[in-house]
PDB file of N, CA and C in Angstrom:
ATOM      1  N   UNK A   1      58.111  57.295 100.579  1.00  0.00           N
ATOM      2  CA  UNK A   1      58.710  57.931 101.728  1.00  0.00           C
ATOM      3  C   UNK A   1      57.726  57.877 102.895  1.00  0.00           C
ATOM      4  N   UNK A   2      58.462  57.706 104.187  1.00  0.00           N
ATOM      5  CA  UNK A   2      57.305  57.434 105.529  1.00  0.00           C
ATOM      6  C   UNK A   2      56.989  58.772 106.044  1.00  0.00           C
ATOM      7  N   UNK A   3      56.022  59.030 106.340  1.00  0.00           N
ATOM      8  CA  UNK A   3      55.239  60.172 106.915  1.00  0.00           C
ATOM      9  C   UNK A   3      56.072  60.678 107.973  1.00  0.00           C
ATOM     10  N   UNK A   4      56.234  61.753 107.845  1.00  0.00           N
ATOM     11  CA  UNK A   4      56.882  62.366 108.702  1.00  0.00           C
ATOM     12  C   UNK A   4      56.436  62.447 110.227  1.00  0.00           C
ATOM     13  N   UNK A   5      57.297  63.265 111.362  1.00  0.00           N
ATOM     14  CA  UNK A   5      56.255  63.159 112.236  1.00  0.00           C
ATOM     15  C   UNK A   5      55.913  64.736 112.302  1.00  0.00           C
ATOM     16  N   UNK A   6      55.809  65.766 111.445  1.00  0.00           N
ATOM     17  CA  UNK A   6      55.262  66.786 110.705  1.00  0.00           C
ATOM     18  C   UNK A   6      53.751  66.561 110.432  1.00  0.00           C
ATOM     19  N   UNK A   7      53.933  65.307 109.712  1.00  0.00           N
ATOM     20  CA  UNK A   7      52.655  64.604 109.127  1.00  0.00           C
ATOM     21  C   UNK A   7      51.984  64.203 110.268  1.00  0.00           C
ATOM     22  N   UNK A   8      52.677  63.271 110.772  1.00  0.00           N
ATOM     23  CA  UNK A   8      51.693  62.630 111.890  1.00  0.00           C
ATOM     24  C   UNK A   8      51.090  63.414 112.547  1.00  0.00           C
ATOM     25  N   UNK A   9      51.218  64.570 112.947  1.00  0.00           N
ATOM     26  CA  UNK A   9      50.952  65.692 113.861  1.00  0.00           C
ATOM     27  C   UNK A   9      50.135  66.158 113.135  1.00  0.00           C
ATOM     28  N   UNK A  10      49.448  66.534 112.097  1.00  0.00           N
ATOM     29  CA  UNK A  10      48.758  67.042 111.230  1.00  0.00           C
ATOM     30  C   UNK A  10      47.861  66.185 110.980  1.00  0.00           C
ATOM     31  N   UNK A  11      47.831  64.955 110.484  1.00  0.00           N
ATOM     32  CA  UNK A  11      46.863  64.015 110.086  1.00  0.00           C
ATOM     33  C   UNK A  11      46.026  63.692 111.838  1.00  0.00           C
ATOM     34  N   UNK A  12      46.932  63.130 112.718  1.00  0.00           N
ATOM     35  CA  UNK A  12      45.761  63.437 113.806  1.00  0.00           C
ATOM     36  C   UNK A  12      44.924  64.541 113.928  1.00  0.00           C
ATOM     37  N   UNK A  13      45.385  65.458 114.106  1.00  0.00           N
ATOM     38  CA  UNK A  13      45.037  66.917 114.208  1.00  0.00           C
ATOM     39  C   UNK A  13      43.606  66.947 113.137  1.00  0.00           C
ATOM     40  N   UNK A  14      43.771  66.401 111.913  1.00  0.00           N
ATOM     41  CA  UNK A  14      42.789  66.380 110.889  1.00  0.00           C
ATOM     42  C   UNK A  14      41.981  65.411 110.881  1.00  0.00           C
ATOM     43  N   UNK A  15      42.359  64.150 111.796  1.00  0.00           N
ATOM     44  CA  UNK A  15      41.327  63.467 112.237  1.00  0.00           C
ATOM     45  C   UNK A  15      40.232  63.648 113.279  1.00  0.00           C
ATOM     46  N   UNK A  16      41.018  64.572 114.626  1.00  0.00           N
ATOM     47  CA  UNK A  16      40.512  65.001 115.697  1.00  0.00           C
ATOM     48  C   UNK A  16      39.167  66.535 115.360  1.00  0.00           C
ATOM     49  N   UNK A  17      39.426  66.654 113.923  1.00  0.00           N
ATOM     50  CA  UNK A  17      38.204  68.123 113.915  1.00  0.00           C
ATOM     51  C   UNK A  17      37.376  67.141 112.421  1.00  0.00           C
ATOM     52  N   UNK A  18      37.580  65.970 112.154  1.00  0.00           N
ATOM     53  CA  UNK A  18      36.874  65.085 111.155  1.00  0.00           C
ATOM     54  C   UNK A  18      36.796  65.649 109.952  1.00  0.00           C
ATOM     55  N   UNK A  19      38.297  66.920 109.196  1.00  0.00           N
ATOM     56  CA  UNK A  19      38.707  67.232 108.106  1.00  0.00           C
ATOM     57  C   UNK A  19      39.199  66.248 107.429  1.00  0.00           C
ATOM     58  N   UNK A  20      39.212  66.045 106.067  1.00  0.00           N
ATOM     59  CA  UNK A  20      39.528  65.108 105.266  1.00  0.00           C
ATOM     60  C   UNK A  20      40.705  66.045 104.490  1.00  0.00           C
ATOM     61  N   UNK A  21      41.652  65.408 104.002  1.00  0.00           N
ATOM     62  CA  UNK A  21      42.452  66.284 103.101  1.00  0.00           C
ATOM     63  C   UNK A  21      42.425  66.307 102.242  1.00  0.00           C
ATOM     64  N   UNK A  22      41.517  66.606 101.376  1.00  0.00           N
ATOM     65  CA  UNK A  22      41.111  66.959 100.700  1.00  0.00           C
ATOM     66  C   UNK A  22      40.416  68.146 101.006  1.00  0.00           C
ATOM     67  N   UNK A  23      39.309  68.408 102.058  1.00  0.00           N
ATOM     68  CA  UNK A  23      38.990  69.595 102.361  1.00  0.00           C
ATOM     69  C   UNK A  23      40.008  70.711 103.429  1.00  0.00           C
ATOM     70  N   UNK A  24      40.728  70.185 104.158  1.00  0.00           N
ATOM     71  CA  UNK A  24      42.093  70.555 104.225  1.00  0.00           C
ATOM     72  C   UNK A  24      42.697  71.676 103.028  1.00  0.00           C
ATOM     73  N   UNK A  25      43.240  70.814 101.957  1.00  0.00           N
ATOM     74  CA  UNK A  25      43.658  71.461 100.893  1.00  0.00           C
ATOM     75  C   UNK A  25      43.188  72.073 100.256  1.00  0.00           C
ATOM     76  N   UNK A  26      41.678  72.337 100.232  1.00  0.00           N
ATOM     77  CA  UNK A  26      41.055  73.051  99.407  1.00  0.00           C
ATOM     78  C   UNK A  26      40.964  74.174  99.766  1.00  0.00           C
ATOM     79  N   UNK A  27      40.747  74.241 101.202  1.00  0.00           N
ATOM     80  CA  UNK A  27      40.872  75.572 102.207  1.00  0.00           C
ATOM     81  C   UNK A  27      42.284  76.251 102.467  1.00  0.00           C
ATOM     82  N   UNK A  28      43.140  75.596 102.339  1.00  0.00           N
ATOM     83  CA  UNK A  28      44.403  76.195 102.282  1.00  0.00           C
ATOM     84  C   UNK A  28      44.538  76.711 100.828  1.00  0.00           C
ATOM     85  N   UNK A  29      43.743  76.269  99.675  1.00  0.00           N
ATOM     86  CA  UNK A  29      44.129  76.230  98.329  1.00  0.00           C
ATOM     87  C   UNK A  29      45.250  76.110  97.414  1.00  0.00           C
ATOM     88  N   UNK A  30      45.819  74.648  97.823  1.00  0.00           N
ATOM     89  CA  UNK A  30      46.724  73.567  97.235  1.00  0.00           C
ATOM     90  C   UNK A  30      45.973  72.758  96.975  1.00  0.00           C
ATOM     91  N   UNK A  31      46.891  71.987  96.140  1.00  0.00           N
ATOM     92  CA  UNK A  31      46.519  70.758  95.602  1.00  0.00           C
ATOM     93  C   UNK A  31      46.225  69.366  96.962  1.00  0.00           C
ATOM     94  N   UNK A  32      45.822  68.246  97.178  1.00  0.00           N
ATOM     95  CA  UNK A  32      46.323  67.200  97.856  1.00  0.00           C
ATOM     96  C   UNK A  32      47.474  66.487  97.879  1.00  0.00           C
ATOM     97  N   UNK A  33      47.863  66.532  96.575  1.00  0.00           N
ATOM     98  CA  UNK A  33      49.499  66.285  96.251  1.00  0.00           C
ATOM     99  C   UNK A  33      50.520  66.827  96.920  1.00  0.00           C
ATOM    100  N   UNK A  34      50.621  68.588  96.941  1.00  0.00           N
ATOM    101  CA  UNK A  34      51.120  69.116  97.894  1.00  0.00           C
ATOM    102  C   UNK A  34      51.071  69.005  99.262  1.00  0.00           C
ATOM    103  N   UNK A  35      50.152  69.161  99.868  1.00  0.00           N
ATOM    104  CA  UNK A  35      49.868  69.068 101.236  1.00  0.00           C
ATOM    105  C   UNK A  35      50.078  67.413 101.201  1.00  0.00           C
ATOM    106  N   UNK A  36      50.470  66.455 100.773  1.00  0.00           N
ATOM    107  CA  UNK A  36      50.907  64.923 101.256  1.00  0.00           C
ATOM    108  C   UNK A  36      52.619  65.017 100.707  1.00  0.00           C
ATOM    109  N   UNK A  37      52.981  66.185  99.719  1.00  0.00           N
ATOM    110  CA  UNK A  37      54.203  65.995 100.119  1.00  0.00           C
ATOM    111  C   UNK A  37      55.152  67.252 101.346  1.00  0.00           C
ATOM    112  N   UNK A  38      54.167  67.714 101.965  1.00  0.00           N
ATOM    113  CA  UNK A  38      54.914  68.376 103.131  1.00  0.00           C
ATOM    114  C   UNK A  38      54.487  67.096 104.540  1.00  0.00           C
ATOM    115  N   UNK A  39      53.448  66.677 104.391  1.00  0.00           N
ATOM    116  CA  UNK A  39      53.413  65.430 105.438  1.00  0.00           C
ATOM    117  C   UNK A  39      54.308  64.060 105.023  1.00  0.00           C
ATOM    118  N   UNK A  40      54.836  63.834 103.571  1.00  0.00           N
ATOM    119  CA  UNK A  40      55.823  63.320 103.794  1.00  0.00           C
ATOM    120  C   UNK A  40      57.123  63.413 103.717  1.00  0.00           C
ATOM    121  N   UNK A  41      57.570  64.417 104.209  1.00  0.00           N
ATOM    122  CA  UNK A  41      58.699  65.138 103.363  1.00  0.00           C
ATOM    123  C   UNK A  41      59.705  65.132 102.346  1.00  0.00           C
ATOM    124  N   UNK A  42      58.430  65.167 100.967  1.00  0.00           N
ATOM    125  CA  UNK A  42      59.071  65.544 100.108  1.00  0.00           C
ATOM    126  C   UNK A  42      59.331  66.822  99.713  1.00  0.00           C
ATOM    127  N   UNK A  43      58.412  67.533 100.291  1.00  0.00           N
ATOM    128  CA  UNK A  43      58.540  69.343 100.229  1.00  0.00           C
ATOM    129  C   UNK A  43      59.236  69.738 101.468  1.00  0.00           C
ATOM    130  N   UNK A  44      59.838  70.941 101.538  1.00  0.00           N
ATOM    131  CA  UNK A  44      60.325  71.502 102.477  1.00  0.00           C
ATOM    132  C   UNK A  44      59.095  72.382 102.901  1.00  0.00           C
ATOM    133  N   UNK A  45      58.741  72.361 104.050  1.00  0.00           N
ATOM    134  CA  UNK A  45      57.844  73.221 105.207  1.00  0.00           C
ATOM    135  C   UNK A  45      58.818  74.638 105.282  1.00  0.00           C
ATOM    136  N   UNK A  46      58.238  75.609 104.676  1.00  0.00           N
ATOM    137  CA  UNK A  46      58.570  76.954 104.991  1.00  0.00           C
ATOM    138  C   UNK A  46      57.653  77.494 106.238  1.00  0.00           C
ATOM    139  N   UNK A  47      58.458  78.625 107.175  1.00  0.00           N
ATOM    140  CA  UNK A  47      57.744  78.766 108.136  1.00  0.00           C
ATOM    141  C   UNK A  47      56.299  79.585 107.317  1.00  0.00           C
ATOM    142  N   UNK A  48      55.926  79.890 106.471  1.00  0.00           N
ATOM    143  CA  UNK A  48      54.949  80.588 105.913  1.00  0.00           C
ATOM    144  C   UNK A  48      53.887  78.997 105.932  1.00  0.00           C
ATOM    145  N   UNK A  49      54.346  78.366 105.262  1.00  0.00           N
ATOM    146  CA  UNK A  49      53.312  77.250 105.605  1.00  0.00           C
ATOM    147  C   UNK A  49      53.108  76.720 106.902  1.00  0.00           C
ATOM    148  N   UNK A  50      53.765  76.745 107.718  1.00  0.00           N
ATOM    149  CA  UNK A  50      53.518  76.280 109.284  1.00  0.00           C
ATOM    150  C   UNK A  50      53.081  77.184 109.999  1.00  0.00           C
ATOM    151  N   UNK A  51      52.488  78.369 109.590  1.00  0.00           N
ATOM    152  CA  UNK A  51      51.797  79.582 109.886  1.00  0.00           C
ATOM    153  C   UNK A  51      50.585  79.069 109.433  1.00  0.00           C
ATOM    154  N   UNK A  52      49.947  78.835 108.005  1.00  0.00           N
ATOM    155  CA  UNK A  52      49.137  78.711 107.540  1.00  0.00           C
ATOM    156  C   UNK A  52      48.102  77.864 107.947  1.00  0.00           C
ATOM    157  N   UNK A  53      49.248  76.555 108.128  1.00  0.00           N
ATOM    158  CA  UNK A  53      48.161  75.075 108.727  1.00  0.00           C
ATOM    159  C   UNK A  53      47.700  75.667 110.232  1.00  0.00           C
ATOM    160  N   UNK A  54      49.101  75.779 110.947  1.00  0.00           N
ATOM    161  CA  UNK A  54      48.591  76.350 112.652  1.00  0.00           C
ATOM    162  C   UNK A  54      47.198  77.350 112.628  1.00  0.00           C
ATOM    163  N   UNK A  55      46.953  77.758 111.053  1.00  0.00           N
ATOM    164  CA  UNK A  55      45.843  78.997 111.231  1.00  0.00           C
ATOM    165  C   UNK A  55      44.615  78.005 110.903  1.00  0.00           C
ATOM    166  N   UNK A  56      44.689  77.411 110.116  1.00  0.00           N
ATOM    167  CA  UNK A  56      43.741  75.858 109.540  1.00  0.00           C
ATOM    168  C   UNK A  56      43.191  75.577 110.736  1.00  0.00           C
ATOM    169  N   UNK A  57      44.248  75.059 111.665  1.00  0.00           N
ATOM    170  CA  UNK A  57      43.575  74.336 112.602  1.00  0.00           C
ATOM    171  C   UNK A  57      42.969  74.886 113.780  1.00  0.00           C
ATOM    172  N   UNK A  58      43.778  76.296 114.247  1.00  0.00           N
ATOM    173  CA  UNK A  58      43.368  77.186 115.058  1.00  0.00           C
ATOM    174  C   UNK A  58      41.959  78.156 114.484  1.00  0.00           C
ATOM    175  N   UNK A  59      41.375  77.983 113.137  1.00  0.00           N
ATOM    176  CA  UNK A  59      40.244  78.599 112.523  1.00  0.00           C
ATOM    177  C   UNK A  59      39.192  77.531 113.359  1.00  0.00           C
ATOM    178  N   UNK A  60      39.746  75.953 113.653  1.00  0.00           N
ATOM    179  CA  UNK A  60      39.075  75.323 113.793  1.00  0.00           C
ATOM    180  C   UNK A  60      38.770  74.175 115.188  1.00  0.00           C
ATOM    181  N   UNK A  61      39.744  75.012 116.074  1.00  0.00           N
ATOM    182  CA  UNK A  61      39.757  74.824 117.374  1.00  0.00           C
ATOM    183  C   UNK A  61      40.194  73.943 117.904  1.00  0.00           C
ATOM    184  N   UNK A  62      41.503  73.902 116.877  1.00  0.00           N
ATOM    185  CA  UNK A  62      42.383  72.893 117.389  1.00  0.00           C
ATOM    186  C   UNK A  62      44.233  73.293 117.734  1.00  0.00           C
ATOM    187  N   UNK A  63      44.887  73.220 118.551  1.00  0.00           N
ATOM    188  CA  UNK A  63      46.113  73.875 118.830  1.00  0.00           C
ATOM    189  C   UNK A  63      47.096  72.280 118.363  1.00  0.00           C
ATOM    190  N   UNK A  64      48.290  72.192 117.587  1.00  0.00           N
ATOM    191  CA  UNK A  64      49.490  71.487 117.342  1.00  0.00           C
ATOM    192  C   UNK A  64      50.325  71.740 118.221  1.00  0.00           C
ATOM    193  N   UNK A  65      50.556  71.622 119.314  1.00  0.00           N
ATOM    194  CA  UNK A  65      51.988  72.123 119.765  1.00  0.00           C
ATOM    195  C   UNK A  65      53.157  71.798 119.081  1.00  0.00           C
ATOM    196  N   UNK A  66      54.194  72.796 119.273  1.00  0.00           N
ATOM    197  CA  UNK A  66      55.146  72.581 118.882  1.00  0.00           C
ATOM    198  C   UNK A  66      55.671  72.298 116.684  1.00  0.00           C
ATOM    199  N   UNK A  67      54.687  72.584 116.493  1.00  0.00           N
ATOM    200  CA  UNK A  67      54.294  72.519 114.924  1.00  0.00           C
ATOM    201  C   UNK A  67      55.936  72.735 114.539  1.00  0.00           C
ATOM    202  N   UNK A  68      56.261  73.716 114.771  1.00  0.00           N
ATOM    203  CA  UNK A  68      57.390  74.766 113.852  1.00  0.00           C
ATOM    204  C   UNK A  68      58.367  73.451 113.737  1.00  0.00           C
ATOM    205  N   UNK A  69      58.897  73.189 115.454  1.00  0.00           N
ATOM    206  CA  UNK A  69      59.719  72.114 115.798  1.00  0.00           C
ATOM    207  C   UNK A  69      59.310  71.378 115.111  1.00  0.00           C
ATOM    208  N   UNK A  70      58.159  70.446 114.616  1.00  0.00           N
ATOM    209  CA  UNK A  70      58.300  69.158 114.227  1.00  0.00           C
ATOM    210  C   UNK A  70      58.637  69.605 112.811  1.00  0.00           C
ATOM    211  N   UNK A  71      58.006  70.780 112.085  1.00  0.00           N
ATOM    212  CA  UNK A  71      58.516  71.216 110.628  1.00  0.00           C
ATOM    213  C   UNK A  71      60.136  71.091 110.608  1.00  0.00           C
ATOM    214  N   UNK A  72      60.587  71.727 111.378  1.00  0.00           N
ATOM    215  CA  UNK A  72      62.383  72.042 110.871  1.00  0.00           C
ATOM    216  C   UNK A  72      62.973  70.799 110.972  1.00  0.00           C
ATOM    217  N   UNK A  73      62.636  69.966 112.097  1.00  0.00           N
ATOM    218  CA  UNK A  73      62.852  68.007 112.200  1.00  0.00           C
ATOM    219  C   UNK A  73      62.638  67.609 110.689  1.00  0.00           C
ATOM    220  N   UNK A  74      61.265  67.929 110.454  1.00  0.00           N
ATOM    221  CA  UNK A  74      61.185  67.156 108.868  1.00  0.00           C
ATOM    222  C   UNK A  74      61.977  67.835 107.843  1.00  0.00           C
ATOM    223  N   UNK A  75      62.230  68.831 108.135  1.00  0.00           N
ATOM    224  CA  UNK A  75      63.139  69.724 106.801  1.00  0.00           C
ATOM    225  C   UNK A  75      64.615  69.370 107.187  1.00  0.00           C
ATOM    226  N   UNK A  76      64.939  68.499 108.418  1.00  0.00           N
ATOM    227  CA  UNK A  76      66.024  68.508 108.905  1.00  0.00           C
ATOM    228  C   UNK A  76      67.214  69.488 108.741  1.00  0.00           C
ATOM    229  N   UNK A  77      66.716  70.442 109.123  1.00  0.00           N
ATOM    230  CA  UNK A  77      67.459  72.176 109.714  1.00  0.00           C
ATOM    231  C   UNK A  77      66.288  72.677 110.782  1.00  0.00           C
ATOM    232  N   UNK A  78      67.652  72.816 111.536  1.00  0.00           N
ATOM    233  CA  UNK A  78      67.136  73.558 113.367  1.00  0.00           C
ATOM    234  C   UNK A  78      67.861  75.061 112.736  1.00  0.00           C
ATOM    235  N   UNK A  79      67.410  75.957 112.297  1.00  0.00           N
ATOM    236  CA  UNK A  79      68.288  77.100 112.794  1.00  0.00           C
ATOM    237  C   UNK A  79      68.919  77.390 113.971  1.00  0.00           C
ATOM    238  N   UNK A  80      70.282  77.906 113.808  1.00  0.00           N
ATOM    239  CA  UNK A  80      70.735  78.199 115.347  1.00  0.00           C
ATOM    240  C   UNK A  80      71.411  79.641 115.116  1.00  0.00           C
ATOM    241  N   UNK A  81      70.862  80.382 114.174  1.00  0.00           N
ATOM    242  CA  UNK A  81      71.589  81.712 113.576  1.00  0.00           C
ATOM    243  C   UNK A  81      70.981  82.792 114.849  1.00  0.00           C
ATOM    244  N   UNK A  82      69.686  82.792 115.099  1.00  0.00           N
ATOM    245  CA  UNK A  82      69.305  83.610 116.383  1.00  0.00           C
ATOM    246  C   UNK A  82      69.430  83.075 117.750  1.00  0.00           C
ATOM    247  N   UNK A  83      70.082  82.341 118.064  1.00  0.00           N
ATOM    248  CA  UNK A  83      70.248  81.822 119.789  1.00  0.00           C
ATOM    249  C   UNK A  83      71.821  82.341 120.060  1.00  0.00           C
ATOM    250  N   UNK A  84      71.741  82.285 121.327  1.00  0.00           N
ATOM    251  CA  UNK A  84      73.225  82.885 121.956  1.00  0.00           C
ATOM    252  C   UNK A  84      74.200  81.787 121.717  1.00  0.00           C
ATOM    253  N   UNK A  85      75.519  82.344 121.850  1.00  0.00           N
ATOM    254  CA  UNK A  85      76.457  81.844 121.699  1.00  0.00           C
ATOM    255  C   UNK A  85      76.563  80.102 122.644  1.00  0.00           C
ATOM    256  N   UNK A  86      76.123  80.769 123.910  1.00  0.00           N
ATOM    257  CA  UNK A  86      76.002  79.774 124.458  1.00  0.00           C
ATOM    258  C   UNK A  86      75.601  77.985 124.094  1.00  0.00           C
ATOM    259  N   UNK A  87      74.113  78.684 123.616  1.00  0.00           N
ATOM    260  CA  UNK A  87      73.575  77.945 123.345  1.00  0.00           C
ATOM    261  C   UNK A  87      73.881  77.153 121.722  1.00  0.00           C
ATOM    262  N   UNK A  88      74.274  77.646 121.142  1.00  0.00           N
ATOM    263  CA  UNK A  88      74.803  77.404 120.006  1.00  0.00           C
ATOM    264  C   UNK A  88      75.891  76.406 120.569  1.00  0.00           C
ATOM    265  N   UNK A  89      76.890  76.444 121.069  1.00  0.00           N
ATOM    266  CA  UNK A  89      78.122  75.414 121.636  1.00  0.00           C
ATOM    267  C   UNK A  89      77.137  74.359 122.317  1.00  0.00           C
ATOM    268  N   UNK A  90      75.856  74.637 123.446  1.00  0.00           N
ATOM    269  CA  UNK A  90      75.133  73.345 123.665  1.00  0.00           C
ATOM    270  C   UNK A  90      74.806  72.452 122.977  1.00  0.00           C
ATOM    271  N   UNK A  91      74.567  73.018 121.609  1.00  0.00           N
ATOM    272  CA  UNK A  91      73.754  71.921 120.753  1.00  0.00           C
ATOM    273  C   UNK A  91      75.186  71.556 119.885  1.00  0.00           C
ATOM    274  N   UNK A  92      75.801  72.196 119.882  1.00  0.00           N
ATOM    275  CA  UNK A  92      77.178  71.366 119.270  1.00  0.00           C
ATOM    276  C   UNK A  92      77.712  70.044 119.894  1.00  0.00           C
ATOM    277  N   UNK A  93      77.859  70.512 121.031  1.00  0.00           N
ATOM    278  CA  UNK A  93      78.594  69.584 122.063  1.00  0.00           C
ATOM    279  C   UNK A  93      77.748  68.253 122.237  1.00  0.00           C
ATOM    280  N   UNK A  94      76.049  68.874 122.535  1.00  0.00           N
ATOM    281  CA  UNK A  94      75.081  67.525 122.471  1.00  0.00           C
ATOM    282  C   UNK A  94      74.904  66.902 121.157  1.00  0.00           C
ATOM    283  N   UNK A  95      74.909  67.499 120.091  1.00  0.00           N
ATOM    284  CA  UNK A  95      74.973  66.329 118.340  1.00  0.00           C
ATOM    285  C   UNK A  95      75.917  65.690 118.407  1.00  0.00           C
ATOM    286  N   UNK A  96      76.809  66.021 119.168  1.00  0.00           N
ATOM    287  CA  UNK A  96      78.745  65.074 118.889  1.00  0.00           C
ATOM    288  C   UNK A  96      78.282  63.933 120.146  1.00  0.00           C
ATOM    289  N   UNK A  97      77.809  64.171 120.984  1.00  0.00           N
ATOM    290  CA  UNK A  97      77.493  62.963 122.073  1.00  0.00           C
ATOM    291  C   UNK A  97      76.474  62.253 121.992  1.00  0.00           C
ATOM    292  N   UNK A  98      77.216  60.807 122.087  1.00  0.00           N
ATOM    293  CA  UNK A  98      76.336  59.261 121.788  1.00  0.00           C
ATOM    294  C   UNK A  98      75.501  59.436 123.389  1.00  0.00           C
ATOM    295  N   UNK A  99      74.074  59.515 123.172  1.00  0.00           N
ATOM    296  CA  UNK A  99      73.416  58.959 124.273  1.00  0.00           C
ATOM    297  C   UNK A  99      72.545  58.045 124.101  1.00  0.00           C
ATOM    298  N   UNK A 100      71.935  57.753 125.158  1.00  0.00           N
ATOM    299  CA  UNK A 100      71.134  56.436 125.034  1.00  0.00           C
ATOM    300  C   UNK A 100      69.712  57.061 125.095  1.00  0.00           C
ATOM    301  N   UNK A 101      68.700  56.531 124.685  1.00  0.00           N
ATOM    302  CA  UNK A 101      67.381  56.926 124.760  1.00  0.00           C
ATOM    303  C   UNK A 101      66.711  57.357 126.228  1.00  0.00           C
ATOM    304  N   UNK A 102      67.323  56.742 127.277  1.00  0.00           N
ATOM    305  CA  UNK A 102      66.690  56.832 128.384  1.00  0.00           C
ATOM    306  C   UNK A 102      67.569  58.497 128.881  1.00  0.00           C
ATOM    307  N   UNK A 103      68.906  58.618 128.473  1.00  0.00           N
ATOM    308  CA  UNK A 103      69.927  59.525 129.082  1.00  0.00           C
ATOM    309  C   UNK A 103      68.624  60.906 128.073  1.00  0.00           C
ATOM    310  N   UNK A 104      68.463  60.594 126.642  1.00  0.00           N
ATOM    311  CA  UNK A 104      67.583  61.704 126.132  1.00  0.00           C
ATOM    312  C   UNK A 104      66.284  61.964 126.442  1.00  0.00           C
ATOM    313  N   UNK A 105      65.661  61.166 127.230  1.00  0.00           N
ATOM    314  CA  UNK A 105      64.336  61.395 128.263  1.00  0.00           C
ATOM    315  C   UNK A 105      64.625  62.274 129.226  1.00  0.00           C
ATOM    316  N   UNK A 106      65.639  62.063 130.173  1.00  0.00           N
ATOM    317  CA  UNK A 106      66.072  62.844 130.816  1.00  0.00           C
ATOM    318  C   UNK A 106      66.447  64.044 130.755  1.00  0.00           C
ATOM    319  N   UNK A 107      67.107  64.287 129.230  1.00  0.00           N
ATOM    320  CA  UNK A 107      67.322  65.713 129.114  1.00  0.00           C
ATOM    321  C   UNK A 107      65.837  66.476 129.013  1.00  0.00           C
ATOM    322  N   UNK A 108      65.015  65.790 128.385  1.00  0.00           N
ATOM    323  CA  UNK A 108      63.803  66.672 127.513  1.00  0.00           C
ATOM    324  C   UNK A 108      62.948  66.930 128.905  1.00  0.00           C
ATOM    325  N   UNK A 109      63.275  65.877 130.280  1.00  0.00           N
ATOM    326  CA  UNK A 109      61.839  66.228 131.473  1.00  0.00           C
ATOM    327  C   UNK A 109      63.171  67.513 131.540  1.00  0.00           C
ATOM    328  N   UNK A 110      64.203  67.302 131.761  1.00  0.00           N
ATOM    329  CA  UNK A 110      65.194  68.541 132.750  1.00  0.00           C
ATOM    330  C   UNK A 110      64.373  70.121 131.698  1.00  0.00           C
ATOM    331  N   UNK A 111      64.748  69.903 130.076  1.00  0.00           N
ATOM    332  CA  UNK A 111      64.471  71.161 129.643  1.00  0.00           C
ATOM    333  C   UNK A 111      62.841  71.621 130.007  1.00  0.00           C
ATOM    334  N   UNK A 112      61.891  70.334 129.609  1.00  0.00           N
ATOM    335  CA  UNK A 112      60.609  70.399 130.216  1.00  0.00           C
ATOM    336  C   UNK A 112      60.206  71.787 131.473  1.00  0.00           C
ATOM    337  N   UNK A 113      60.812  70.958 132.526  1.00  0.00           N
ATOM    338  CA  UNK A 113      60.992  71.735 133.425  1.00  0.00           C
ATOM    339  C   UNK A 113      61.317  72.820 133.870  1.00  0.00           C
ATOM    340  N   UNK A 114      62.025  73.001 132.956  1.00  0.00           N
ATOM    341  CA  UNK A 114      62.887  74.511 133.036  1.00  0.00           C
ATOM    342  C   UNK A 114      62.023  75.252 132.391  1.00  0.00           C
ATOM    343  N   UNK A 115      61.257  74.869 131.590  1.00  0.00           N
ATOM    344  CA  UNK A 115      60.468  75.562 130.025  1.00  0.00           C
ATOM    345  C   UNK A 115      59.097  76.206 131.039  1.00  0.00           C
ATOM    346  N   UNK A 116      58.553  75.073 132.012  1.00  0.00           N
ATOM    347  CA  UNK A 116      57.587  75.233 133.271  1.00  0.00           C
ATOM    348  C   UNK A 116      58.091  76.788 133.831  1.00  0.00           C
ATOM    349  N   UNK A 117      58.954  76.851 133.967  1.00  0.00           N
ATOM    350  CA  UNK A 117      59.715  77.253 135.705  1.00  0.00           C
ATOM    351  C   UNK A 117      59.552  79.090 135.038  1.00  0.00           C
ATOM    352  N   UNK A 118      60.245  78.874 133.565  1.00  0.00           N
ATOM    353  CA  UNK A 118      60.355  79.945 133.224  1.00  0.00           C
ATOM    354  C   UNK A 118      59.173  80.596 132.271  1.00  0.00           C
ATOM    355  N   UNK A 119      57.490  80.159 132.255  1.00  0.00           N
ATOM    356  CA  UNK A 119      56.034  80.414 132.126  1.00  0.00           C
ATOM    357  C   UNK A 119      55.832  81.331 133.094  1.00  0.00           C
TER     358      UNK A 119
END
């Protein structure tokens, strides 16, 4: 199975503070087996583990953005049980519509922006 981009985000991250995973895992206290099957998703990422690593790396002065997001991508489930109604019909309406890669650039600077506006 190909590395997630869960993984990818993590293995840089573990390259950028020159952790090996092996010492990774030892400090989390799992196996290496485990921690290579949440980077490739063969395990499901509970938010308790995407707490844990974000603490790994933040022990070690390094920030993931967006961690959670790339976890629920690899577990492929977005919860939408706590967002408004609204927003719940947005993401309906946008999974049912074919766009093109460039039309989904566009959405992500528009939300980008908005994400800015409202900091």
């Amino acid at each position: 199975m190909a590395i997630t981009e869960f993984g990818k985000a993590i293995r840089k991250a573990r390259i950028d503070i020159n952790a090996t995973m092996v010492s990774m895992a030892d400090d989390l206290g799992v196996s290496v087996a485990f921690l290579s099957s949440l980077e490739n998703g063969r395990k499901k990422i509970s938010d308790d583990w995407v707490k844990k690593i974000e603490n790994f790396f933040l022990k070690n002065n390094k920030e993931i953005k967006n961690l959670k997001a790339l976890a629920e991508i690899s577990n492929k489930v977005v919860p939408i049980d706590n967002l408004s109604f609204e927003q719940q019909m947005l993401i309906s309406h946008f999974a049912k519509t074919r766009l093109t890669s460039k039309d989904l650039k566009k959405f992500a600077d528009i939300i980008n922006s908005l994400n800015k506006e409202n900091d």
